[in-house]
PDB file of N, CA and C in Angstrom:
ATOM      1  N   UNK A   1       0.856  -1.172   0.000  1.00  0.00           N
ATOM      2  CA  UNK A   1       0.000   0.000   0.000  1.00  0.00           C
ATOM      3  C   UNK A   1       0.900   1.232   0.000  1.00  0.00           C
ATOM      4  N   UNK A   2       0.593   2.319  -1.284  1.00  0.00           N
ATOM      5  CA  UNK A   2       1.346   3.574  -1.218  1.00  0.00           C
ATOM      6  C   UNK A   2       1.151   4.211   0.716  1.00  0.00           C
ATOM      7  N   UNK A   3       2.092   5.050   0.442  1.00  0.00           N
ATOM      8  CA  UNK A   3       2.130   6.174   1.619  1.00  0.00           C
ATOM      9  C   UNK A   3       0.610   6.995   1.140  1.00  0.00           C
ATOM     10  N   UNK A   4       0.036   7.594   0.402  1.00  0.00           N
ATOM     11  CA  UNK A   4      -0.917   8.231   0.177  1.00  0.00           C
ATOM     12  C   UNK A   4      -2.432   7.853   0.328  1.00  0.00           C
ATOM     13  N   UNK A   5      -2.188   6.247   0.388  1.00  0.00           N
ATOM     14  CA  UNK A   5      -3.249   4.855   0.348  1.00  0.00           C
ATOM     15  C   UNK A   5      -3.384   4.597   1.623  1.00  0.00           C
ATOM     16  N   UNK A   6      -2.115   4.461   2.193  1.00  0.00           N
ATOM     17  CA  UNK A   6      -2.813   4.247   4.132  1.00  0.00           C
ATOM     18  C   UNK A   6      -2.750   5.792   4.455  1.00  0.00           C
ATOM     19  N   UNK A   7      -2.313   6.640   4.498  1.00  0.00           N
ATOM     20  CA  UNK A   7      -3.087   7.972   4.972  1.00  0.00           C
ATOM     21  C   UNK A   7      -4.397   8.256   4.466  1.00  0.00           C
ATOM     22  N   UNK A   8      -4.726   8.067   3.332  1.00  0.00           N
ATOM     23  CA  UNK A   8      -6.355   7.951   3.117  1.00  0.00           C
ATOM     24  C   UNK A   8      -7.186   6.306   4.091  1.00  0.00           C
ATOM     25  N   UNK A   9      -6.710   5.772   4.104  1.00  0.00           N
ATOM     26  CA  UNK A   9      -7.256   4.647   4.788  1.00  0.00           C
ATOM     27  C   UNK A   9      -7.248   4.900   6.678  1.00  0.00           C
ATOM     28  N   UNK A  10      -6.219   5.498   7.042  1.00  0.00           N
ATOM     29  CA  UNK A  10      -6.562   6.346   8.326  1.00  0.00           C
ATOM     30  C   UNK A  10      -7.581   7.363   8.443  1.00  0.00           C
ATOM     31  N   UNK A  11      -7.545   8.327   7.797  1.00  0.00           N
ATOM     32  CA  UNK A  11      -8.388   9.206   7.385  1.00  0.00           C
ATOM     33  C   UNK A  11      -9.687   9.005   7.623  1.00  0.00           C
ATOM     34  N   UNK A  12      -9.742   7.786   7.041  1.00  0.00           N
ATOM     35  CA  UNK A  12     -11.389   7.336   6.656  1.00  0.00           C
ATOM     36  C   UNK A  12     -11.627   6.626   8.613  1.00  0.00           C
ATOM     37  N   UNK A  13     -11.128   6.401   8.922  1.00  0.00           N
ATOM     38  CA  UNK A  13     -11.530   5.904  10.338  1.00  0.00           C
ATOM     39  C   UNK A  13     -12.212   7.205  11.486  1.00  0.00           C
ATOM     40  N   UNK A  14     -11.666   8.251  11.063  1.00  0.00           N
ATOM     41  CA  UNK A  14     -12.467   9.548  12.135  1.00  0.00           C
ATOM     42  C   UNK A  14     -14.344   9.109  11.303  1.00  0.00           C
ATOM     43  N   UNK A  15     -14.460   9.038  10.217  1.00  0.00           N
ATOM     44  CA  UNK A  15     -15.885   8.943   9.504  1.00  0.00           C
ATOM     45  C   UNK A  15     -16.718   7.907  10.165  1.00  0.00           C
ATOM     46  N   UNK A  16     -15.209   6.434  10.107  1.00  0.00           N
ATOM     47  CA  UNK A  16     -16.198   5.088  10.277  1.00  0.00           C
ATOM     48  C   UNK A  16     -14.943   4.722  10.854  1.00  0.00           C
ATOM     49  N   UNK A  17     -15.505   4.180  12.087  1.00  0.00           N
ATOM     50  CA  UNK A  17     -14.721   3.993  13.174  1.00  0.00           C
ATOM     51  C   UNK A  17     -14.557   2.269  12.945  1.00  0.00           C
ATOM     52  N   UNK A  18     -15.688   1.584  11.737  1.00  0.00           N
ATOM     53  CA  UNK A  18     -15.053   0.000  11.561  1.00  0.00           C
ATOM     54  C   UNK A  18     -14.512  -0.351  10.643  1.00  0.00           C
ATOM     55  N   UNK A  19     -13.983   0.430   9.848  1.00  0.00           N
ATOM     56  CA  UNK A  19     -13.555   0.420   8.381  1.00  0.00           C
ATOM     57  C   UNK A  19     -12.514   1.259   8.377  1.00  0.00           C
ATOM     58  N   UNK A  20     -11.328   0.895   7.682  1.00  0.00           N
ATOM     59  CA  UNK A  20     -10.815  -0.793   7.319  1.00  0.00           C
ATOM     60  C   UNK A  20     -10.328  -1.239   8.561  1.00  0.00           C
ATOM     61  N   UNK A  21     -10.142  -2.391   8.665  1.00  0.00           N
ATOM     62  CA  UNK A  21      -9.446  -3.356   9.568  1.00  0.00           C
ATOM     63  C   UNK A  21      -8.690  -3.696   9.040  1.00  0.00           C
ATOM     64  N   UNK A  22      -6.924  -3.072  10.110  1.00  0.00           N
ATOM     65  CA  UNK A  22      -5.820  -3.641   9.553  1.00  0.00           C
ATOM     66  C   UNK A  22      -5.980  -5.502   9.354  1.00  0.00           C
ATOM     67  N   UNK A  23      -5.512  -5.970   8.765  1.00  0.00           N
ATOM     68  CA  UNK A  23      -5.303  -7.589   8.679  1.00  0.00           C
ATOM     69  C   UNK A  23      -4.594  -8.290   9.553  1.00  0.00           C
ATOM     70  N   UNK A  24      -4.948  -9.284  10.213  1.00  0.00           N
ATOM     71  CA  UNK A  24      -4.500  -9.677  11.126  1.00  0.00           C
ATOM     72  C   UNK A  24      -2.920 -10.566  10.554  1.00  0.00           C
ATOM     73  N   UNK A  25      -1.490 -10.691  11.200  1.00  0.00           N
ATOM     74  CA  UNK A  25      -0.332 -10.832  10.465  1.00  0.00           C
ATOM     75  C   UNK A  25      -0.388 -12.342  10.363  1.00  0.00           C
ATOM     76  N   UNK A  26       0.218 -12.666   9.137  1.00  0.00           N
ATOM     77  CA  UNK A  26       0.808 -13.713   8.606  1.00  0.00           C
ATOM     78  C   UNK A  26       1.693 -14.367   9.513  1.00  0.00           C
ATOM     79  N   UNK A  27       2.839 -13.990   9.810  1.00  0.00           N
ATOM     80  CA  UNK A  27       3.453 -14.136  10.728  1.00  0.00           C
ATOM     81  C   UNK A  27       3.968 -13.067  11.891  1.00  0.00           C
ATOM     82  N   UNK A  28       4.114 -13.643  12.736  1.00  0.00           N
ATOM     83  CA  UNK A  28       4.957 -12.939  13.881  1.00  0.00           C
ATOM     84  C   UNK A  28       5.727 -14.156  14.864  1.00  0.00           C
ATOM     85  N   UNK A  29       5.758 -12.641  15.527  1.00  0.00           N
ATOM     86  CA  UNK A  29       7.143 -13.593  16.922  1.00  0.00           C
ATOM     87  C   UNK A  29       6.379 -13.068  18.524  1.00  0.00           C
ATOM     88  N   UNK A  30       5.896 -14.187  19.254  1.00  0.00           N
ATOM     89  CA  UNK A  30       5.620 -13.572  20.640  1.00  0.00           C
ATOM     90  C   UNK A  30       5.959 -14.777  21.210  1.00  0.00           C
ATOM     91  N   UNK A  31       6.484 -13.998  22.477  1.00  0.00           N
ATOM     92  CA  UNK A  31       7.023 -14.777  23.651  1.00  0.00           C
ATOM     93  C   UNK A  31       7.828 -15.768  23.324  1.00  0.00           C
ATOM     94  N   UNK A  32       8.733 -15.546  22.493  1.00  0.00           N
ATOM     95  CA  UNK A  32      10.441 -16.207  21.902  1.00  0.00           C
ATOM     96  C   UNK A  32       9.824 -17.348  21.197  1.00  0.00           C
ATOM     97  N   UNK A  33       8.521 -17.468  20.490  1.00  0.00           N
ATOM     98  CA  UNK A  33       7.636 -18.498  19.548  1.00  0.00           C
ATOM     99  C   UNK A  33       7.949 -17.406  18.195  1.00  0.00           C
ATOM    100  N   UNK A  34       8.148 -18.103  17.231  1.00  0.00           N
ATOM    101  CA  UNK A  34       7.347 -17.841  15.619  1.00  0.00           C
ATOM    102  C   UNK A  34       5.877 -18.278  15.482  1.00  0.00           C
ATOM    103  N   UNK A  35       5.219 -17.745  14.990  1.00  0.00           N
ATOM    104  CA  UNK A  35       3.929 -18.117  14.345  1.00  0.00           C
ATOM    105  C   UNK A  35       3.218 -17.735  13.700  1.00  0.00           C
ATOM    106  N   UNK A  36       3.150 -18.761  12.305  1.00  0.00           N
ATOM    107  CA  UNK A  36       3.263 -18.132  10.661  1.00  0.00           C
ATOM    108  C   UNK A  36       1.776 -18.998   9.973  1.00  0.00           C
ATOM    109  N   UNK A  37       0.608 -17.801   9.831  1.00  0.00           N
ATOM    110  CA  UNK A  37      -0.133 -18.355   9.401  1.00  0.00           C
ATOM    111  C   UNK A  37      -0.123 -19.375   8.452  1.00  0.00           C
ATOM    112  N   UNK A  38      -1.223 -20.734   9.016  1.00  0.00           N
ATOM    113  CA  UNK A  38      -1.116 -22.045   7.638  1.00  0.00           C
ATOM    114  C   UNK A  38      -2.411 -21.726   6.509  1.00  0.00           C
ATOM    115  N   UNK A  39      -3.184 -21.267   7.153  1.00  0.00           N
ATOM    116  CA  UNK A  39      -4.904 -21.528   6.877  1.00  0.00           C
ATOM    117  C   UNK A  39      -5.645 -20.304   7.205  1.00  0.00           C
ATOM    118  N   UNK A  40      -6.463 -20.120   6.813  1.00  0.00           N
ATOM    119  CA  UNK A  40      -7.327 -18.873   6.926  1.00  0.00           C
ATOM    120  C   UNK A  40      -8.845 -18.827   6.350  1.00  0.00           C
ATOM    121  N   UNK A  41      -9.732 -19.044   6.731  1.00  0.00           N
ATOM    122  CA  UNK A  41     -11.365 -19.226   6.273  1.00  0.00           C
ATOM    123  C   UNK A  41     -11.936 -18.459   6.950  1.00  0.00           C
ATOM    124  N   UNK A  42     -12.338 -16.834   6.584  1.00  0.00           N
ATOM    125  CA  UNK A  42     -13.113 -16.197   7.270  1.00  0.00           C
ATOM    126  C   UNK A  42     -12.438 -15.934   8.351  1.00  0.00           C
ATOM    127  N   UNK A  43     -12.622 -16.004   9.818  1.00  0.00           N
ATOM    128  CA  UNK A  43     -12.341 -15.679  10.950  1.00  0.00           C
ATOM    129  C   UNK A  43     -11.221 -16.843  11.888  1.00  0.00           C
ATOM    130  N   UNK A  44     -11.457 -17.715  11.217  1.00  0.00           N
ATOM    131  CA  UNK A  44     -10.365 -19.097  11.713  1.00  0.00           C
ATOM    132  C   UNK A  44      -9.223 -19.001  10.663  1.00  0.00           C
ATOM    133  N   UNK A  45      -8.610 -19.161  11.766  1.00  0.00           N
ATOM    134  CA  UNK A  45      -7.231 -19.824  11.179  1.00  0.00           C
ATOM    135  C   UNK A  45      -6.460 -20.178  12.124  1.00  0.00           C
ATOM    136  N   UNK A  46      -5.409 -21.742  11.341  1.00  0.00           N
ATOM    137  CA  UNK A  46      -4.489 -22.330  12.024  1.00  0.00           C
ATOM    138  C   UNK A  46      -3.142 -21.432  12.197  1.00  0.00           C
ATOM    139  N   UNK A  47      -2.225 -21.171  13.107  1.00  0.00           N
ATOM    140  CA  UNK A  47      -0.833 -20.765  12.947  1.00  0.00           C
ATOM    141  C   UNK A  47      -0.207 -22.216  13.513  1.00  0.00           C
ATOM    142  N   UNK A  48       1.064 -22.018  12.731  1.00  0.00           N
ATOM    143  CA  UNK A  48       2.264 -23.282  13.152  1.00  0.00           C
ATOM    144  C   UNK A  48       3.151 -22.146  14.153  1.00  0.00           C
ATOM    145  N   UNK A  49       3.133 -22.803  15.239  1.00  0.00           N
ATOM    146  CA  UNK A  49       3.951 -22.173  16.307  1.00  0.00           C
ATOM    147  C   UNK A  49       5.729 -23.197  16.662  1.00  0.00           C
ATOM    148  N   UNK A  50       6.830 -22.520  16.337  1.00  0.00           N
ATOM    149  CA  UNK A  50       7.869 -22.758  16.746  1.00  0.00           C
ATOM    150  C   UNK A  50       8.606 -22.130  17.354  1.00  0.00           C
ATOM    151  N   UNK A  51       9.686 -22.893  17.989  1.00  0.00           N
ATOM    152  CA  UNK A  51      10.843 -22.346  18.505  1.00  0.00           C
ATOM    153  C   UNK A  51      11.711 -23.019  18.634  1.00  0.00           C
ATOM    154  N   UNK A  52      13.182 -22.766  18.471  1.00  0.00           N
ATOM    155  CA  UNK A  52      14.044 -24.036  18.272  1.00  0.00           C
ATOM    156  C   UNK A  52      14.735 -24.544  19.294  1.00  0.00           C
ATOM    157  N   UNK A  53      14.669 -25.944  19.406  1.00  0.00           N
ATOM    158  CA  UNK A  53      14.702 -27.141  20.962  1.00  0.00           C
ATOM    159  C   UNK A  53      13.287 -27.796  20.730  1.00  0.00           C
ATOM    160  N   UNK A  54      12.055 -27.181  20.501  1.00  0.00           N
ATOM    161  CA  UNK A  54      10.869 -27.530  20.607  1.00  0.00           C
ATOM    162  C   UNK A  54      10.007 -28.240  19.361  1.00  0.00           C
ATOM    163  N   UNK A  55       9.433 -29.251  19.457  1.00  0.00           N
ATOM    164  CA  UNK A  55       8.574 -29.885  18.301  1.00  0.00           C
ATOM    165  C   UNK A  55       7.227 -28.537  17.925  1.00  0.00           C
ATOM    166  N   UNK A  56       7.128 -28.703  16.786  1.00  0.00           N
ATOM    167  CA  UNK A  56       5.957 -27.099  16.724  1.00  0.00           C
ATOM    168  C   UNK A  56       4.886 -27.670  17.411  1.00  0.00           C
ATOM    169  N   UNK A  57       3.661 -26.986  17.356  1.00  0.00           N
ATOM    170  CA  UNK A  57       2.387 -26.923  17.568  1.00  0.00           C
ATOM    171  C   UNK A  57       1.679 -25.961  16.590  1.00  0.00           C
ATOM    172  N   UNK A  58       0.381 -26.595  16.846  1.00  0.00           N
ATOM    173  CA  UNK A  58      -0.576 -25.419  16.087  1.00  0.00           C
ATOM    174  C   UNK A  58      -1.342 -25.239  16.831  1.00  0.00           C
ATOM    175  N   UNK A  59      -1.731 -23.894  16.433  1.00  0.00           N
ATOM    176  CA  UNK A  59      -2.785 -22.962  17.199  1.00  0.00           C
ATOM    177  C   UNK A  59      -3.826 -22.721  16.176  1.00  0.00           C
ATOM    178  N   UNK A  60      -5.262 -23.105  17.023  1.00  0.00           N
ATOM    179  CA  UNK A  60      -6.474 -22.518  15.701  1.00  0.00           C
ATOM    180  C   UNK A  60      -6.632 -21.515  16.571  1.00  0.00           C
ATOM    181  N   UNK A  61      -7.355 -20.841  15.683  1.00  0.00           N
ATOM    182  CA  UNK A  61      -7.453 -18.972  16.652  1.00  0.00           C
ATOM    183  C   UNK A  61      -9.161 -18.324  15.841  1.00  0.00           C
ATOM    184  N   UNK A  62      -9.918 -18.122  16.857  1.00  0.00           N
ATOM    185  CA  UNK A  62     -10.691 -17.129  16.197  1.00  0.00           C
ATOM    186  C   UNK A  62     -10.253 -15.364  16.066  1.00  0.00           C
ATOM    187  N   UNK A  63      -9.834 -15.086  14.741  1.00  0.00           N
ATOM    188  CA  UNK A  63      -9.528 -13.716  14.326  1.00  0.00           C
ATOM    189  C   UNK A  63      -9.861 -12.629  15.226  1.00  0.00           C
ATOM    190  N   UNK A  64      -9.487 -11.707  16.000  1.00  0.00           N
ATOM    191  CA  UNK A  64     -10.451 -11.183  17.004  1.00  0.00           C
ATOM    192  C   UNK A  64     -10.392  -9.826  16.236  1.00  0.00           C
ATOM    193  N   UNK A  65     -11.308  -8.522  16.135  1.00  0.00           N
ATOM    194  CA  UNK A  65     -10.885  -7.528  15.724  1.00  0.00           C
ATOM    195  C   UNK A  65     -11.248  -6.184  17.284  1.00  0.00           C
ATOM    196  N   UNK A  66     -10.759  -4.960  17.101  1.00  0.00           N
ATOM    197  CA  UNK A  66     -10.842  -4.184  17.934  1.00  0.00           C
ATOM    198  C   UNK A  66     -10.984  -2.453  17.092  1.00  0.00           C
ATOM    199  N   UNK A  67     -11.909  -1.695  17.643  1.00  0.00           N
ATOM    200  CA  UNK A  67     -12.185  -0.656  16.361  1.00  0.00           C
ATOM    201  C   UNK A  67     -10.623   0.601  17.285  1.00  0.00           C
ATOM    202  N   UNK A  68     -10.396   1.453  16.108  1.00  0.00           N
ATOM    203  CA  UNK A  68      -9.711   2.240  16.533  1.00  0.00           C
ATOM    204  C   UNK A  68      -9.987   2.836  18.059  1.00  0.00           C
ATOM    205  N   UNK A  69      -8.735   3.070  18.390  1.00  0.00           N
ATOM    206  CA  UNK A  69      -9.032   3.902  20.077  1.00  0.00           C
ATOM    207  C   UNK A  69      -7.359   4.532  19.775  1.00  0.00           C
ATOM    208  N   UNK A  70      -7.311   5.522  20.748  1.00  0.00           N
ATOM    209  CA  UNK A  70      -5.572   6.293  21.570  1.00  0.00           C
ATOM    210  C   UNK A  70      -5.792   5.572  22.401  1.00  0.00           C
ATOM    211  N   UNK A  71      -4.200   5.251  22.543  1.00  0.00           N
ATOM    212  CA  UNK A  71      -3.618   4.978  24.118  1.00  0.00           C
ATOM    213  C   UNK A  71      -1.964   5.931  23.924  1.00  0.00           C
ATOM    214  N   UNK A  72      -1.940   6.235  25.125  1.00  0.00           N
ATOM    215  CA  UNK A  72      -0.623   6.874  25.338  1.00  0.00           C
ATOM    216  C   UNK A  72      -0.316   7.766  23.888  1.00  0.00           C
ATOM    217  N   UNK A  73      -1.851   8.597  24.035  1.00  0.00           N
ATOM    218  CA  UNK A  73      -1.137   9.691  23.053  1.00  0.00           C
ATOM    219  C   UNK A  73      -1.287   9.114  21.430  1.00  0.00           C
ATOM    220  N   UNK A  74      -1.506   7.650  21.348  1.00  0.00           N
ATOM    221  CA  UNK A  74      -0.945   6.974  19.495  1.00  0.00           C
ATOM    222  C   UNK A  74      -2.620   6.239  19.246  1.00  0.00           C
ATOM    223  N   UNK A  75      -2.635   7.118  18.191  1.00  0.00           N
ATOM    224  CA  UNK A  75      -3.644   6.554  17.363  1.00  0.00           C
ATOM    225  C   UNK A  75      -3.469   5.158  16.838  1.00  0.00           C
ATOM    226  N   UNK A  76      -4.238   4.265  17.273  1.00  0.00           N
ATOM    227  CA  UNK A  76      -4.462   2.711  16.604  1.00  0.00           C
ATOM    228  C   UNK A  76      -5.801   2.664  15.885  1.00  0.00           C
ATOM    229  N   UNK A  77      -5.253   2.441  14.766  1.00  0.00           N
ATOM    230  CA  UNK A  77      -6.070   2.131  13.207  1.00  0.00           C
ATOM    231  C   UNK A  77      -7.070   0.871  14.241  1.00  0.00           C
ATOM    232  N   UNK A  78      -8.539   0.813  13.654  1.00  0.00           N
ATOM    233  CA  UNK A  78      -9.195  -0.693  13.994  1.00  0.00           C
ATOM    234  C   UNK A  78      -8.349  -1.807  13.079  1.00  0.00           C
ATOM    235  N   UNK A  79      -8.335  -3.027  13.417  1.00  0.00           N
ATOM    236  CA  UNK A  79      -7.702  -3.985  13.177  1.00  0.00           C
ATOM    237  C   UNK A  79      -7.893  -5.175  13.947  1.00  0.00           C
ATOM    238  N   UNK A  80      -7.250  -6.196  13.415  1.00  0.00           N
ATOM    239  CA  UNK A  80      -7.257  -7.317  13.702  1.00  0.00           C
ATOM    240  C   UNK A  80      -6.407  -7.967  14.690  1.00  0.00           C
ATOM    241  N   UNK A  81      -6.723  -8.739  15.633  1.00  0.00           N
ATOM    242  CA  UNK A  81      -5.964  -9.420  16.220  1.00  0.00           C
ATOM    243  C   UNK A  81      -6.149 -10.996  16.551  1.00  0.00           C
ATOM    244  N   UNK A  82      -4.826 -11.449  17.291  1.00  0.00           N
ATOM    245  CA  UNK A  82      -4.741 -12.808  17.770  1.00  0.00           C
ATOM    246  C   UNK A  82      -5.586 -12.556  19.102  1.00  0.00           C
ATOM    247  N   UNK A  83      -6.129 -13.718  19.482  1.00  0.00           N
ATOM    248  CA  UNK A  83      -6.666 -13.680  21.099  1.00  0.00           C
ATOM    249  C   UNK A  83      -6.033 -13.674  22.667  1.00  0.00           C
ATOM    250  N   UNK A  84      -6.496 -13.007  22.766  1.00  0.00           N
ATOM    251  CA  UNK A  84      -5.895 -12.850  24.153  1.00  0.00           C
ATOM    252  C   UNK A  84      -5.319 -13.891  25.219  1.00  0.00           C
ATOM    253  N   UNK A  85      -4.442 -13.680  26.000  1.00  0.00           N
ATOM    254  CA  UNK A  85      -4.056 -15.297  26.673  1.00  0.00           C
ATOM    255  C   UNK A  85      -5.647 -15.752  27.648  1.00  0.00           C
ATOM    256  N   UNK A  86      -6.654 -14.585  28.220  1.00  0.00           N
ATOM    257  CA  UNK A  86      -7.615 -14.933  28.782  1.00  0.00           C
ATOM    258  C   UNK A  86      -8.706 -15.101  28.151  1.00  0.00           C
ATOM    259  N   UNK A  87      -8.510 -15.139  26.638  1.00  0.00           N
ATOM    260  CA  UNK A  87      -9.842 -16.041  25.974  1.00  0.00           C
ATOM    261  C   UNK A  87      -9.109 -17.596  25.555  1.00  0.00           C
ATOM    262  N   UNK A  88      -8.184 -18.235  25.457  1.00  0.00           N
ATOM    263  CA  UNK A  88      -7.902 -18.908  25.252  1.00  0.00           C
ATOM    264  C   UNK A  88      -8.456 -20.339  25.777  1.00  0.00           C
ATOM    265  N   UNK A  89      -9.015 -21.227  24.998  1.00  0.00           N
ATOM    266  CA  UNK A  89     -10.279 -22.188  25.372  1.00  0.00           C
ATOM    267  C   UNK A  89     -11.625 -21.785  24.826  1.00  0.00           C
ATOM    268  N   UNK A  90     -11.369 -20.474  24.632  1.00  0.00           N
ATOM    269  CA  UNK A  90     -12.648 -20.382  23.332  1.00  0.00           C
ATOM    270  C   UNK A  90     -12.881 -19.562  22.572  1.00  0.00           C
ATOM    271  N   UNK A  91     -11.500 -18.846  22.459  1.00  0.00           N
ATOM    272  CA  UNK A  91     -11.450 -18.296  20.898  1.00  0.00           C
ATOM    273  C   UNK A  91      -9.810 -18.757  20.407  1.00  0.00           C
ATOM    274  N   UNK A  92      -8.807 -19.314  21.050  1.00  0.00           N
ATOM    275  CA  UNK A  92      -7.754 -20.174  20.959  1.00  0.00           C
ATOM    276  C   UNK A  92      -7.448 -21.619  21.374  1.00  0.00           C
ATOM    277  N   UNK A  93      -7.126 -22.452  20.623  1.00  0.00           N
ATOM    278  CA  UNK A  93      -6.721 -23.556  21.248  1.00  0.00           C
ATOM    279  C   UNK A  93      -5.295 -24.041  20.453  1.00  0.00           C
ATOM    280  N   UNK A  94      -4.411 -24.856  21.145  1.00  0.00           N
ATOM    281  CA  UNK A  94      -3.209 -25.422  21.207  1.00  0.00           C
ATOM    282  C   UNK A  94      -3.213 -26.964  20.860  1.00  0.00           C
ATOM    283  N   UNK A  95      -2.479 -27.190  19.790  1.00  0.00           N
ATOM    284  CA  UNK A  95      -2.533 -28.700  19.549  1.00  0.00           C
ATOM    285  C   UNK A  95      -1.419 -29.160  19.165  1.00  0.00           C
ATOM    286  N   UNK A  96      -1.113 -30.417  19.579  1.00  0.00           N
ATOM    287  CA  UNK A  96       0.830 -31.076  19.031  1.00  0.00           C
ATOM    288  C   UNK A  96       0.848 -31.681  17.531  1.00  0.00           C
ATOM    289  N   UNK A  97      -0.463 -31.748  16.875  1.00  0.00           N
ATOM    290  CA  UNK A  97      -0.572 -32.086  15.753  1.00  0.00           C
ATOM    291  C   UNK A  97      -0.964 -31.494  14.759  1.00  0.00           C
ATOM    292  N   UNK A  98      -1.397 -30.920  13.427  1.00  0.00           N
ATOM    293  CA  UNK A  98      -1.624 -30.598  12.458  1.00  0.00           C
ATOM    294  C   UNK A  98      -2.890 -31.374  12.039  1.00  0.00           C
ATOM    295  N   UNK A  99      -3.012 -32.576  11.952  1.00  0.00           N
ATOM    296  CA  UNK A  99      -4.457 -33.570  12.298  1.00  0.00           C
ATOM    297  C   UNK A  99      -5.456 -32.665  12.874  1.00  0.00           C
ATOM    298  N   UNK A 100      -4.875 -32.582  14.575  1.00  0.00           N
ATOM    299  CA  UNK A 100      -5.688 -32.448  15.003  1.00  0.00           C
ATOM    300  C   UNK A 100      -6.608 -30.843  15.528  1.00  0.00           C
ATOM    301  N   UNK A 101      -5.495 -29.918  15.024  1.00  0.00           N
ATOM    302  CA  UNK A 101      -5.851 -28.480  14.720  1.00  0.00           C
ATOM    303  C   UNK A 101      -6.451 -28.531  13.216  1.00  0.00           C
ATOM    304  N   UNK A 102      -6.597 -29.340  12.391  1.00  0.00           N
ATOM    305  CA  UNK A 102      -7.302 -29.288  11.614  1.00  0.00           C
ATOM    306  C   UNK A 102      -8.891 -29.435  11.388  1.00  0.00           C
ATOM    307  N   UNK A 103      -8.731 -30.721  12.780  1.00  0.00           N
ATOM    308  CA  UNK A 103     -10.170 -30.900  13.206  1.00  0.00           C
ATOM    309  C   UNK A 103     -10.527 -30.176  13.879  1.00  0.00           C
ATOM    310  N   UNK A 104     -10.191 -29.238  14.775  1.00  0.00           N
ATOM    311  CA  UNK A 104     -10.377 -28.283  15.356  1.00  0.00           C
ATOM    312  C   UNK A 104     -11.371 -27.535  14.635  1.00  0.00           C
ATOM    313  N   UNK A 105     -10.597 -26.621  13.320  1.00  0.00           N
ATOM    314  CA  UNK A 105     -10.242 -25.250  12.560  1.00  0.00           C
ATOM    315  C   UNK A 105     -12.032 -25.860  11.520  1.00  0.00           C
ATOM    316  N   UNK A 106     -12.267 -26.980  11.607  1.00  0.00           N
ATOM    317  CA  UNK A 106     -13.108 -27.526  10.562  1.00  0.00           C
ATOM    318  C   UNK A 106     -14.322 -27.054  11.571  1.00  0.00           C
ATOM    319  N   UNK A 107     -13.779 -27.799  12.825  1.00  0.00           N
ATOM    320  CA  UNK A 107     -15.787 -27.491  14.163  1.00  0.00           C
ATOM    321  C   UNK A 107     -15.524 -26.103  13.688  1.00  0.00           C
ATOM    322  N   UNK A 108     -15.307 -25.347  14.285  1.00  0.00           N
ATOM    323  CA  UNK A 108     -14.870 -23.963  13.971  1.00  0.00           C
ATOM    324  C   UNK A 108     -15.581 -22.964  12.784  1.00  0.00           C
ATOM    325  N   UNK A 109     -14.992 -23.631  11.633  1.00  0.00           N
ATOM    326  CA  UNK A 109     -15.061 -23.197  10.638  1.00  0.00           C
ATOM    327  C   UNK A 109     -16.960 -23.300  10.203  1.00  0.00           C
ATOM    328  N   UNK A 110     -16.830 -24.493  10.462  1.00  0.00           N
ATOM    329  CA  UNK A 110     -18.635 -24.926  10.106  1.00  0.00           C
ATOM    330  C   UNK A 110     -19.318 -23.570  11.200  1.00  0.00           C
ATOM    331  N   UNK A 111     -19.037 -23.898  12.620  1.00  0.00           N
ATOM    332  CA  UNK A 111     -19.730 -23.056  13.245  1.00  0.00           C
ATOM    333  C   UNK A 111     -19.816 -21.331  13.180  1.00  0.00           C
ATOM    334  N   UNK A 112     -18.668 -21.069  12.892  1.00  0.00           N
ATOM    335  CA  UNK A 112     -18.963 -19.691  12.456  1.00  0.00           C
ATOM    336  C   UNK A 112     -20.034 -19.372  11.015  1.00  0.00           C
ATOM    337  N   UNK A 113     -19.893 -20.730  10.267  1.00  0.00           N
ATOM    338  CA  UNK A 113     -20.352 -20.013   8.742  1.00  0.00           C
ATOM    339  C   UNK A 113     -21.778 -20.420   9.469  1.00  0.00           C
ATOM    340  N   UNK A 114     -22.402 -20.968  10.207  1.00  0.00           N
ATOM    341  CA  UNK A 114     -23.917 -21.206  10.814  1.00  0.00           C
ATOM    342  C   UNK A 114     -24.175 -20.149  11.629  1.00  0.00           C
ATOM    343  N   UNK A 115     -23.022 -19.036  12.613  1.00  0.00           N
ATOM    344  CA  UNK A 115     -23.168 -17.842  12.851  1.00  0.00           C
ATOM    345  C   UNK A 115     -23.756 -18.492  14.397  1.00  0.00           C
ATOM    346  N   UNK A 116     -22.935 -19.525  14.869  1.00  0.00           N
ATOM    347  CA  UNK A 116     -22.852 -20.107  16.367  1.00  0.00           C
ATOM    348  C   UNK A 116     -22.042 -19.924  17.421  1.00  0.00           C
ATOM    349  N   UNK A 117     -21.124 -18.552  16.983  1.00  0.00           N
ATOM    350  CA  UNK A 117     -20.088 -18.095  17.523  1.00  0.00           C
ATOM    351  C   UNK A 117     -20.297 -16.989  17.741  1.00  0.00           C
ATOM    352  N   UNK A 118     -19.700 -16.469  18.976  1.00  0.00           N
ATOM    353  CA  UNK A 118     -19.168 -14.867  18.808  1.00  0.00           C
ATOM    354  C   UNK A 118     -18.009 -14.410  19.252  1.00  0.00           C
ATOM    355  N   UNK A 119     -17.799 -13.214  18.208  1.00  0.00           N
ATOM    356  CA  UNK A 119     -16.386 -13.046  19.006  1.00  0.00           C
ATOM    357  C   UNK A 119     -15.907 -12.903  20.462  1.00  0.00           C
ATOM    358  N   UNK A 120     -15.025 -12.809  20.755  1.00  0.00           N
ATOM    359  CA  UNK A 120     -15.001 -13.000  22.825  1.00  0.00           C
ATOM    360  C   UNK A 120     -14.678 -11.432  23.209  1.00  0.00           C
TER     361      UNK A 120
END
């Protein structure tokens, strides 16, 4: 995105405080883990979580979003995020397999598109 493209895309948030939502990242790094989106359907998605010594894991995650607010003075665009460590169990879960975060990401996946979820 030009420099001229996200200053108009900030811009537009004093109007409409839910539009746009930054995208939630592909990858990142928290708490000395990598974790690099696999999957993505709507609001689920799996991340592969590593770190090296350790066998990975995956994490299914419901997408969480949050609308713009200041803190300390800095404007934050609305956007997307990972879930919090205190929703975890029901908008995150942890698995040693790829199997079985798949079966996960599938309950998941069905249940949001039936609109049996909400965000936390």
């Amino acid at each position: 995105m030009s420099h001229s493209a996200s200053l108009a895309a900030i811009m537009t948030l004093g109007a409409n405080q839910n539009a746009p939502y930054r995208v939630a990242d592909i990858a990142f790094r928290h708490s000395g883990f990598t974790l690099a989106r696999l999957k993505r359907v709507g609001d689920v998605a799996i991340y592969r979580q590593s770190k090296s010594g350790l066998p990975d894991a995956y994490e299914v995650v419901l997408i969480q979003r949050h609308e713009a607010y200041t803190a300390f003075g800095k404007d934050i665009p609305a956007g997307e995020h990972y879930p919090r460590s205190e929703q975890w169990g029901s908008c995150g879960f942890t698995f040693r397999t790829l199997k079985d975060a798949e079966r996960k990401f599938g309950e998941l996946a069905g249940k949001a598109k039936e609109g049996a979820w909400t965000r936390g």
